[in-house]
Protein backbone atom coordinates (compact mmCIF):
# COMPACT_ATOMS: atom_id res chain seq x y z
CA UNK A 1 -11.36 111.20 96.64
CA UNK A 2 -9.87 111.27 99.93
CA UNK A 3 -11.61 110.56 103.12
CA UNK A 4 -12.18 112.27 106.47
CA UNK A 5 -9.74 111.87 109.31
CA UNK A 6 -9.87 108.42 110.25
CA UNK A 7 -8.56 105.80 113.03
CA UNK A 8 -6.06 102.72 111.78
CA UNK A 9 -5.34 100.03 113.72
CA UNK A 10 -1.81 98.45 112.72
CA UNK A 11 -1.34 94.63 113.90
CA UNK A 12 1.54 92.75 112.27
CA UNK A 13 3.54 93.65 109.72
CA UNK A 14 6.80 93.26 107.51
CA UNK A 15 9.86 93.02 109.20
CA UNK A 16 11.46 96.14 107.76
CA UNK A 17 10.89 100.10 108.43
CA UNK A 18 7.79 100.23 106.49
CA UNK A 19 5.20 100.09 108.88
CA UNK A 20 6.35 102.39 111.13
CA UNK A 21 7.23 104.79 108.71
CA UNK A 22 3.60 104.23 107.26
CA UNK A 23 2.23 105.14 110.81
CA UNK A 24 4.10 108.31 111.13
CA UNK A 25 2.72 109.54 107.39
CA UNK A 26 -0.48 108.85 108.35
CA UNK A 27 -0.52 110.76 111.65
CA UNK A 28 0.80 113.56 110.36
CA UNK A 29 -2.22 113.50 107.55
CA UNK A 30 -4.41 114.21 110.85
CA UNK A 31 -5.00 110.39 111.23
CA UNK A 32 -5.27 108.66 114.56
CA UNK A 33 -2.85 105.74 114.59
CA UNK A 34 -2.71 102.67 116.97
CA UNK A 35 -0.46 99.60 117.26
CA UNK A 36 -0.20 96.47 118.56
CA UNK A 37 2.80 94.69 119.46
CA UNK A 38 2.42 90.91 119.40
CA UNK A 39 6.26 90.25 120.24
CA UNK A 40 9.21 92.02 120.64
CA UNK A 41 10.30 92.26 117.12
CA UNK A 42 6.80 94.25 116.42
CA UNK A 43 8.38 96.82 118.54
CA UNK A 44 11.50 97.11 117.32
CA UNK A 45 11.42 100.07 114.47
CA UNK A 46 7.56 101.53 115.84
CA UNK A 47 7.95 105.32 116.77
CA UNK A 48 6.05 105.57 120.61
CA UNK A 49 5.13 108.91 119.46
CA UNK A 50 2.97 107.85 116.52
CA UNK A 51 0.34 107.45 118.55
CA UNK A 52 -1.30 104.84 121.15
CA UNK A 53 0.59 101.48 121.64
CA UNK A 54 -0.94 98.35 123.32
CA UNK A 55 0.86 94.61 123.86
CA UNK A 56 -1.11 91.87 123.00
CA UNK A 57 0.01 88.99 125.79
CA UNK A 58 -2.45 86.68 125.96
CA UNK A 59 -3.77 83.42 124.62
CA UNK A 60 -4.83 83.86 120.84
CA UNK A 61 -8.68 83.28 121.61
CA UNK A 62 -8.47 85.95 124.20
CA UNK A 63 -7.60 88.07 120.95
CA UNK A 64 -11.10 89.02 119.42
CA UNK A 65 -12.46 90.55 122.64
CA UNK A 66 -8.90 92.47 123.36
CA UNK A 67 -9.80 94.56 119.91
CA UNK A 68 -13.29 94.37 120.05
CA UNK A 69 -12.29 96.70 123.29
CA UNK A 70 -9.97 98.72 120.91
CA UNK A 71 -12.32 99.15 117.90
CA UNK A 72 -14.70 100.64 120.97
CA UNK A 73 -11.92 103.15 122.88
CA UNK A 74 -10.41 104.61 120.04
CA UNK A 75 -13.42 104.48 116.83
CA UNK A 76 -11.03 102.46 115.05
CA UNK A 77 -12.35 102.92 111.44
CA UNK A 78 -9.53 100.64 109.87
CA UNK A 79 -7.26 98.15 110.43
CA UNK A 80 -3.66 97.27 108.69
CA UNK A 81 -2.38 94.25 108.73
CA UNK A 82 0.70 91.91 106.37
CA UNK A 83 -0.77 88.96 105.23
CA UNK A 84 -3.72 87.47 105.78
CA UNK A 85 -3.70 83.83 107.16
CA UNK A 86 -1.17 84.80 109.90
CA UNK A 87 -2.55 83.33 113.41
CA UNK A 88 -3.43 86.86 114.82
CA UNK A 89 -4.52 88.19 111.69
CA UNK A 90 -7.86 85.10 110.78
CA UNK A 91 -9.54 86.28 113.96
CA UNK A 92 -8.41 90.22 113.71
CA UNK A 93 -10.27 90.20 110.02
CA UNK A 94 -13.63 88.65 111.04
CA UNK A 95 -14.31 90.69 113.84
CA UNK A 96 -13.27 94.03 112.21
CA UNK A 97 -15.45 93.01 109.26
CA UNK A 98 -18.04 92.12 112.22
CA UNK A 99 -17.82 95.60 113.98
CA UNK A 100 -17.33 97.92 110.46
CA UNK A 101 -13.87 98.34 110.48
CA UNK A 102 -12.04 98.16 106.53
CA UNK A 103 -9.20 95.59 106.53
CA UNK A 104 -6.32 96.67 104.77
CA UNK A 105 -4.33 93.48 103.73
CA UNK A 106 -0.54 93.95 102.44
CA UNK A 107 1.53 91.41 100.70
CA UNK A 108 4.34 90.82 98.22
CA UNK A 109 3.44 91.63 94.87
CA UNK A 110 1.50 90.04 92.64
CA UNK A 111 3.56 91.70 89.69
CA UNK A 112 7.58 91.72 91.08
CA UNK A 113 9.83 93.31 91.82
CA UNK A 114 8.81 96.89 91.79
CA UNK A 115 4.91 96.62 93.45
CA UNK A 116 3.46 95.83 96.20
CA UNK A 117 -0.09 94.52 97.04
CA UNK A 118 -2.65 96.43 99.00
CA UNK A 119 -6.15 94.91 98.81
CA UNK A 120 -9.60 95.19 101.13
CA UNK A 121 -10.62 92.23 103.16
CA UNK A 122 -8.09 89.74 101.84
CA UNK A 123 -5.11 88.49 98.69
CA UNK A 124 -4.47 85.97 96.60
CA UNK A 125 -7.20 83.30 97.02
CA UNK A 126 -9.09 85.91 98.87
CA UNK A 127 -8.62 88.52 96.91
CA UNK A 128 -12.02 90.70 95.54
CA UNK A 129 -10.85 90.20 91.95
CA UNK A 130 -13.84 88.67 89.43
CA UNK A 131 -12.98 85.36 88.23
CA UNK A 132 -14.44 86.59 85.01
CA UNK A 133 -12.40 87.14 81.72
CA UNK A 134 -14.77 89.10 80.30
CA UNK A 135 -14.71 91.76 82.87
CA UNK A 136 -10.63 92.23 82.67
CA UNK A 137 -11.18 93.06 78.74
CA UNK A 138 -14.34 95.57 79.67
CA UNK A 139 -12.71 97.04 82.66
CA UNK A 140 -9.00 97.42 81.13
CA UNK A 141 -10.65 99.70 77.88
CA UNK A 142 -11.90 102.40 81.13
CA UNK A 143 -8.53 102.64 82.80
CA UNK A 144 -6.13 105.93 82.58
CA UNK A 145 -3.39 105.64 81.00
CA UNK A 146 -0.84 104.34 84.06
CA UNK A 147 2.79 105.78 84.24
CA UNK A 148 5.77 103.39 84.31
CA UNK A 149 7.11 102.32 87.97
CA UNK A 150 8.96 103.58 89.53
CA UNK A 151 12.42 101.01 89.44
CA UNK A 152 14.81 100.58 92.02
CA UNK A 153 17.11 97.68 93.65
CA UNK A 154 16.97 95.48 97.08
CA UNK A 155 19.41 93.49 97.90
CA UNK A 156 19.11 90.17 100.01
CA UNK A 157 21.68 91.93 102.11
CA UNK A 158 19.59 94.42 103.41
CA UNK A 159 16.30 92.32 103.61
CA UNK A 160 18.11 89.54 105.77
CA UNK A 161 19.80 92.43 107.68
CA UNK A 162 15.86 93.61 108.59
CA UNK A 163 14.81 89.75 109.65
CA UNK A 164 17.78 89.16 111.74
CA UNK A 165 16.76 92.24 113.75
CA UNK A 166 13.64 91.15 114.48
CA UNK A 167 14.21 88.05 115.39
CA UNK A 168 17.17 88.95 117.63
CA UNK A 169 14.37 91.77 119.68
CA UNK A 170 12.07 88.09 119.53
CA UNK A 171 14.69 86.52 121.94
CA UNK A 172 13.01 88.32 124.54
CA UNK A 173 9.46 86.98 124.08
CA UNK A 174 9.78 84.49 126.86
CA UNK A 175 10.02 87.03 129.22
CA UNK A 176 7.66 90.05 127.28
CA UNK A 177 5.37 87.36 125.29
CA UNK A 178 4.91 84.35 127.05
CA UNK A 179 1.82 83.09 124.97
CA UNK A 180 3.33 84.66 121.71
CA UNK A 181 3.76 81.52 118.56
CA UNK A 182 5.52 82.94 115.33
CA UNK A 183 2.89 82.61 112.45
CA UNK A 184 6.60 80.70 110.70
CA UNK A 185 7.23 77.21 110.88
CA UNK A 186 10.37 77.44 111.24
CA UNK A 187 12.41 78.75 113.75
CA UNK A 188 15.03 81.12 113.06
CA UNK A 189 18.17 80.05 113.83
CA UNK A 190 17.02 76.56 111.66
CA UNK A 191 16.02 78.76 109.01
CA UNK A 192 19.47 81.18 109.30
CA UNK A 193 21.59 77.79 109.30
CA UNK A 194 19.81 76.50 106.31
CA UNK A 195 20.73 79.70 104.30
CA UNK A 196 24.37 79.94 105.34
CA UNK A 197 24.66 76.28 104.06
CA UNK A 198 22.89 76.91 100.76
CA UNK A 199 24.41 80.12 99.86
CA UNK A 200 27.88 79.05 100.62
CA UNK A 201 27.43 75.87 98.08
CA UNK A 202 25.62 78.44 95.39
CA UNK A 203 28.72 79.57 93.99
CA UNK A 204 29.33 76.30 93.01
CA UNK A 205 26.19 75.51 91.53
CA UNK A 206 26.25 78.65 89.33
CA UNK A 207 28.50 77.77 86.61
CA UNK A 208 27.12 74.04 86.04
CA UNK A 209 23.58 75.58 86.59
CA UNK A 210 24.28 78.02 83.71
CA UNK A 211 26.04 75.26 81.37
CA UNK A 212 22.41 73.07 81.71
CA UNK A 213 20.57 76.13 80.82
CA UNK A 214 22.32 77.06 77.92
CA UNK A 215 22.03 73.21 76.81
CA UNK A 216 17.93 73.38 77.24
CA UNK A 217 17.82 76.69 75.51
CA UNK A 218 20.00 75.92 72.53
CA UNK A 219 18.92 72.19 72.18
CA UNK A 220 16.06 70.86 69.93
CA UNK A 221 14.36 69.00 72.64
CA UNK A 222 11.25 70.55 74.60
CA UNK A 223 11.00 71.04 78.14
CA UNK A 224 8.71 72.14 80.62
CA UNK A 225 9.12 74.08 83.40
CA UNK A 226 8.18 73.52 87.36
CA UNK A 227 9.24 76.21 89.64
CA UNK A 228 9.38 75.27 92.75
CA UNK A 229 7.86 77.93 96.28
CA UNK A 230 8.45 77.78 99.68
CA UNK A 231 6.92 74.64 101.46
CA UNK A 232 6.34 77.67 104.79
CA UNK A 233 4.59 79.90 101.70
CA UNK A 234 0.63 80.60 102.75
CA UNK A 235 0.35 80.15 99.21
CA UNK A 236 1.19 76.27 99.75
CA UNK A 237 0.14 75.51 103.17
CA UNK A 238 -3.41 77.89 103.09
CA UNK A 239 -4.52 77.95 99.40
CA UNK A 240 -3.34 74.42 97.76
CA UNK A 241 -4.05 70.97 98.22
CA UNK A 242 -0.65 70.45 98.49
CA UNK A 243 1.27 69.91 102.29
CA UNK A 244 4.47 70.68 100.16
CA UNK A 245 7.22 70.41 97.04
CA UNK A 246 7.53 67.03 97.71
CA UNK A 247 4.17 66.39 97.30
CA UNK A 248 3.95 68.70 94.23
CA UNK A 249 6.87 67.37 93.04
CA UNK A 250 6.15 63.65 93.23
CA UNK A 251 2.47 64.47 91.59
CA UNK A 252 4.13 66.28 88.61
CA UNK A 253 6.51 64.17 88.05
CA UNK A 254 4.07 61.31 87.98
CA UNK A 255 2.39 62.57 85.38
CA UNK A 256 5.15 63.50 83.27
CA UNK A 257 6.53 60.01 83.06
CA UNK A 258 3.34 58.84 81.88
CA UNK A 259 1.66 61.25 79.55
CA UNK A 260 4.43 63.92 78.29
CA UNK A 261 5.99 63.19 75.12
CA UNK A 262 9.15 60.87 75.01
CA UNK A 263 11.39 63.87 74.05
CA UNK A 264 9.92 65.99 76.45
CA UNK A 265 12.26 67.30 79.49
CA UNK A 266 11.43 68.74 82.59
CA UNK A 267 12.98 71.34 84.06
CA UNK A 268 12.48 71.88 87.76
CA UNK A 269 14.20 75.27 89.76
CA UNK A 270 14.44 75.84 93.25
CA UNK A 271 13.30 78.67 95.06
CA UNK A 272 15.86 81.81 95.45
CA UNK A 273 15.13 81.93 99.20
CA UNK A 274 14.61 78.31 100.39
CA UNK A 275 16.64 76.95 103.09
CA UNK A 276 18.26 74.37 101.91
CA UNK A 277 16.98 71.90 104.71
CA UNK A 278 14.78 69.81 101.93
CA UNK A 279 17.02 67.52 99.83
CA UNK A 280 14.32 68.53 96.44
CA UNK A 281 17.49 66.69 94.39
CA UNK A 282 17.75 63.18 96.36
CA UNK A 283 13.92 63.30 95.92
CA UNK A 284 14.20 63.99 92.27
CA UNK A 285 16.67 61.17 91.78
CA UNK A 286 14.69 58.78 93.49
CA UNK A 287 11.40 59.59 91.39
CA UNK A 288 13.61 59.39 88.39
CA UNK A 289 14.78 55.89 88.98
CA UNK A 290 10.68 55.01 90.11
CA UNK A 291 9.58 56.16 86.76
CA UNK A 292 12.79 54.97 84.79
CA UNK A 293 13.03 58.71 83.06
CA UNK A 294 16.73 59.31 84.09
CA UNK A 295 17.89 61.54 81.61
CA UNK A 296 14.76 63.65 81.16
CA UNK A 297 14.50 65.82 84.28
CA UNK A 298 16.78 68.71 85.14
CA UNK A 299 17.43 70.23 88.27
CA UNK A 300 18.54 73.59 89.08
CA UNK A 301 19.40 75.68 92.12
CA UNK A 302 20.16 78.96 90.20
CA UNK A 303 20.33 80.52 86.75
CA UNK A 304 18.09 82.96 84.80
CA UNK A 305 14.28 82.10 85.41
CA UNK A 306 13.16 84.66 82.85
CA UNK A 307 15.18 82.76 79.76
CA UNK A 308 14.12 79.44 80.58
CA UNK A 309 10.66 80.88 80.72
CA UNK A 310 10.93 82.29 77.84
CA UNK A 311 11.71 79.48 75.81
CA UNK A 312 10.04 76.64 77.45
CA UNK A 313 7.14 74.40 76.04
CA UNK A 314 5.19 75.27 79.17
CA UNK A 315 4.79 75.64 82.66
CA UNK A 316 3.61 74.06 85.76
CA UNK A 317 2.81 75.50 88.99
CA UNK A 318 0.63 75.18 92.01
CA UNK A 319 -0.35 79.10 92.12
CA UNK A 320 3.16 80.91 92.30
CA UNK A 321 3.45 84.44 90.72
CA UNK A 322 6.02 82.88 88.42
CA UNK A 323 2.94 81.76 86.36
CA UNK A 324 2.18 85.38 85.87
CA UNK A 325 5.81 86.04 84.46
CA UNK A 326 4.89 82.65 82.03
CA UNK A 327 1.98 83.86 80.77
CA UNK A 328 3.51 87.33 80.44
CA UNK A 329 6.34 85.63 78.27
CA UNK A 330 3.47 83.80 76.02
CA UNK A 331 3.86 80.85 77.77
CA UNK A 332 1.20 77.93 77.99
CA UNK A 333 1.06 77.82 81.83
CA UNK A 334 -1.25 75.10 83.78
CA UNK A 335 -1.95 75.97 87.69
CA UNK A 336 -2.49 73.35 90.51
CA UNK A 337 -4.18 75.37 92.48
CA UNK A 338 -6.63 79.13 92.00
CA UNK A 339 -4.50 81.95 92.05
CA UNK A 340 -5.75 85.17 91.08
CA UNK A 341 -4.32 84.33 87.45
CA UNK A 342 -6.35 80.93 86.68
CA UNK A 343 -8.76 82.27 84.05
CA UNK A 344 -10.10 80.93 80.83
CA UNK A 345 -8.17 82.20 77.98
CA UNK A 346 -5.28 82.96 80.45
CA UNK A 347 -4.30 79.29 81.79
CA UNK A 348 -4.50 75.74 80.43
CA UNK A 349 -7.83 74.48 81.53
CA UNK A 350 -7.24 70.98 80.85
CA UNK A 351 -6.19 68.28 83.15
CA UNK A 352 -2.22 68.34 84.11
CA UNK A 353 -2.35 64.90 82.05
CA UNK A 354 -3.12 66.79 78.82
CA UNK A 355 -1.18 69.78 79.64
CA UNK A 356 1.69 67.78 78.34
CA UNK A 357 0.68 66.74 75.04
CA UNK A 358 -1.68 69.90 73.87
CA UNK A 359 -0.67 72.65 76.11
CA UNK A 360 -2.55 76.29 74.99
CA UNK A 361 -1.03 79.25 75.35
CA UNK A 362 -2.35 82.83 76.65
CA UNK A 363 -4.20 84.99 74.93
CA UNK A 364 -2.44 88.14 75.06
CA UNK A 365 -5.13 90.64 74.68
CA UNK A 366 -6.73 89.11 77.70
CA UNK A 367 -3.69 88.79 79.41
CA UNK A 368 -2.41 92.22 78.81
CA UNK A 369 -5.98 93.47 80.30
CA UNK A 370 -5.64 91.00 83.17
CA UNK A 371 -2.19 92.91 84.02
CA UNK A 372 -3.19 96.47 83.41
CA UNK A 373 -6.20 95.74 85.44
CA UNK A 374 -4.52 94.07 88.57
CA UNK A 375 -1.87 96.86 88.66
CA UNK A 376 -4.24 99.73 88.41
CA UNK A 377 -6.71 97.74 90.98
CA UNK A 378 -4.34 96.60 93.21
CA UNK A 379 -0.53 97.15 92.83
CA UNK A 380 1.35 100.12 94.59
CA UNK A 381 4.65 101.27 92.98
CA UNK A 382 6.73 100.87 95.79
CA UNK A 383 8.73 97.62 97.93
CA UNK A 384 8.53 96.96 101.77
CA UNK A 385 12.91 96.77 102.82
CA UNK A 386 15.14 99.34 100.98
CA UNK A 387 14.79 102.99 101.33
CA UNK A 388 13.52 103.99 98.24
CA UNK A 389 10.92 101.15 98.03
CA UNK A 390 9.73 101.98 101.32
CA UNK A 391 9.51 105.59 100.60
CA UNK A 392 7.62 104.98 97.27
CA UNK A 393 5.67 102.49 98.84
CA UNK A 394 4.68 104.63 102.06
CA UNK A 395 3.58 107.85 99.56
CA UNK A 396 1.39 105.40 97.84
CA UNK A 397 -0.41 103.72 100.34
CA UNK A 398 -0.72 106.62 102.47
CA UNK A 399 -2.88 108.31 99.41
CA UNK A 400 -4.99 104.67 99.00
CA UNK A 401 -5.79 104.09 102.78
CA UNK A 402 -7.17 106.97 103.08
CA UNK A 403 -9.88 106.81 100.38
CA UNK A 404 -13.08 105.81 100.49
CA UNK A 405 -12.99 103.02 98.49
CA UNK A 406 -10.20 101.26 96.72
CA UNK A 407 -10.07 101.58 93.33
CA UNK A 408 -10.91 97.90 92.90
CA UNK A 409 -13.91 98.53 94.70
CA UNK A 410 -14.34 101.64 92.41
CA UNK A 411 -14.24 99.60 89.03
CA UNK A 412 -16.32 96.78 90.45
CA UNK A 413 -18.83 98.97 91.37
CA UNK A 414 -18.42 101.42 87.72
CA UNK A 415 -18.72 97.50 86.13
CA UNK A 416 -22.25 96.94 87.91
CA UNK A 417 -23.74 100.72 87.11
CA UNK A 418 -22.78 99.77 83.59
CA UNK A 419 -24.22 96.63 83.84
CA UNK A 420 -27.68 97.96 84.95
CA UNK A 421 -27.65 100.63 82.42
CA UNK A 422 -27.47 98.27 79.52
């Protein structure tokens, strides 16, 4: 059920038409829409006549009280924002949660490539989802049958194109921004170097990466896999004890050597979008020769993730949503850290130490509830940087921002009038 005409409040969001195009839908709904622009890039797609703008140029703790003033002028009933551990976004979801307003959080999804994630309040590690198994199996037996998604391609053409934009409006910030930081740590032209570099030696990789793949698949020897994420991920640097790969790399590794059977391999793959500027192989090489286990790890910068998933003896990872395409494969899958996806019955609960020797694998009835569940709850069909993911994407979370509840607020609170009744 839909609610009345309400206010949004968009702060930062994806580089890439969606927000704007967001906006518009929900203005022509009847909805008041209002923006801020913390840099130039915010500005660059944003349609003036969507409604009220406002810049944002001073000091981050001067933030709070600048929408404090906003939530006032305009009844801001909601706010919309990508992410939520950016700088401008921490302070931006206390105080709306402080003065009544519903925070909308956005991210990647948790289920790729064809969703997106809209959730209240917070994702991942702050995400609303129980941490209860039980209430995945109870919940999954009410839900309505749920079409298929919608499918369609993005290339990294057309995402890069959208970054490179915004980042070229961003040289301007000096001048328009002065007290503007980017939420990234690393600068873009580092970041734009890194990926020339690594792209251009990726055609070279490819065959040799494929070759070692087929070897792992068709060979008698177990191996285990650790995919690697982004040391600028929030996942890494907001929900993990980790600082980085290296140190995720050096603590896995550790334990391999010492408690993983002798024929036991590892197999460790790179991320599809990092940079390049980390040497993960010269590390690798040097832990190797520490723990005398040449021979028994193998590195890749490409190749199918999905096959070696699908036959590997487990897998390792600090809270990446690979671990959700592991466990959807059947795969014993152990997790670092607390994503959304470490549940009894779902990952390994033993120490990483153990993992190696006796690691458990999924139950699938749970884990097929656990998916239904999360998709229904808090998936759109839909992606944020081609045209038809942005116009599936925009449809759907036009429909969900303006109900009353979300519909993970819905089945928690169907879950406690249940509860009560029995």
């Amino acid at each position: 059920m839909t609610s009345q005409r309400r206010a949004f409040l968009f702060l930062q969001g994806v580089c890439s038409p969606f927000y704007p195009q967001l906006g518009r839908r929900l203005a022509e709904q009847g909805h008041r829409v209002v923006k801020v622009h913390f840099n130039a890039g915010d500005s660059l797609y944003w349609h003036p006549d969507t409604g009220p703008v406002h810049a944002f140029r001073g000091r981050l703790e001067a933030l709070p009280d600048f929408l404090d003033e906003l939530y006032r002028r305009y009844a801001i009933t909601d706010q919309v924002v990508f992410g939520d551990r950016r700088p401008v976004h921490r302070p931006a979801i206390t105080g709306g949660r402080r003065a009544g307003v519903r925070n909308h959080v956005f991210e990647e999804g948790y289920f790729r490539p064809f969703w997106i994630t809209l959730e209240r309040d917070g994702v991942n590690g702050h995400s609303l989802l129980p941490r209860n198994p039980q209430w995945f199996l109870e919940t999954a037996r009410r839900l309505p049958e749920q079409p298929a998604p919608h499918r369609f391609s993005t290339s990294f053409r057309v995402r890069a194109a959208h970054d490179v934009l915004y980042h070229l409006a961003g040289l301007s910030n000096p001048l328009r921004f002065p007290h503007y930081r980017n939420h990234a740590p690393i600068i873009a032209p580092v970041e734009y170097a890194g990926y020339a570099k690594r792209f251009t030696q990726l055609r070279f990789w490819k065959p040799h990466d494929a070759q070692r793949i087929r070897t792992l698949i068709e060979g008698r020897r177990p191996y285990f896999m650790l995919p690697l994420q982004l040391n600028t991920d929030a996942q890494i640097r907001h929900h993990s004890s980790f600082t980085d790969m290296r140190e995720v790399m050096e603590c896995v590794i550790g334990s391999f050597a010492e408690h993983a059977p002798g024929d036991a391999l590892l197999c460790i793959k790179n991320h599809p979008l990092d940079m390049g500027l980390d040497h993960h192989a010269r590390l690798i090489r040097r832990l190797e020769r520490y723990y005398n286990i040449e021979g028994r790890i193998v590195y890749l910068e490409s190749g199918d993730l999905e096959a070696l998933l699908h036959h590997a003896a487990g897998t390792v990872t600090v809270n990446s949503t690979v671990g959700l395409v592991s466990l959807e494969h059947g795969r014993p899958t152990l997790a670092l850290s607390d994503p959304i996806y470490n549940l009894a019955g779902l990952t390994d609960q033993t120490s990483l130490d153990e993992f190696w020797r006796v690691p458990t694998p999924p139950d699938e009835a749970l884990f097929r509830s656990f998916r239904d569940t999360v998709i229904y709850a808090t998936q759109l069909n839909g992606g944020f940087y081609c045209r038809t993911g942005i116009e599936l994407a925009v449809t759907n979370a036009a429909r969900e921002l303006g109900a009353e509840r979300s519909r993970l607020e819905r089945l928690l609170s169907e879950h406690l009038q249940l509860e009560t009744l029995s």
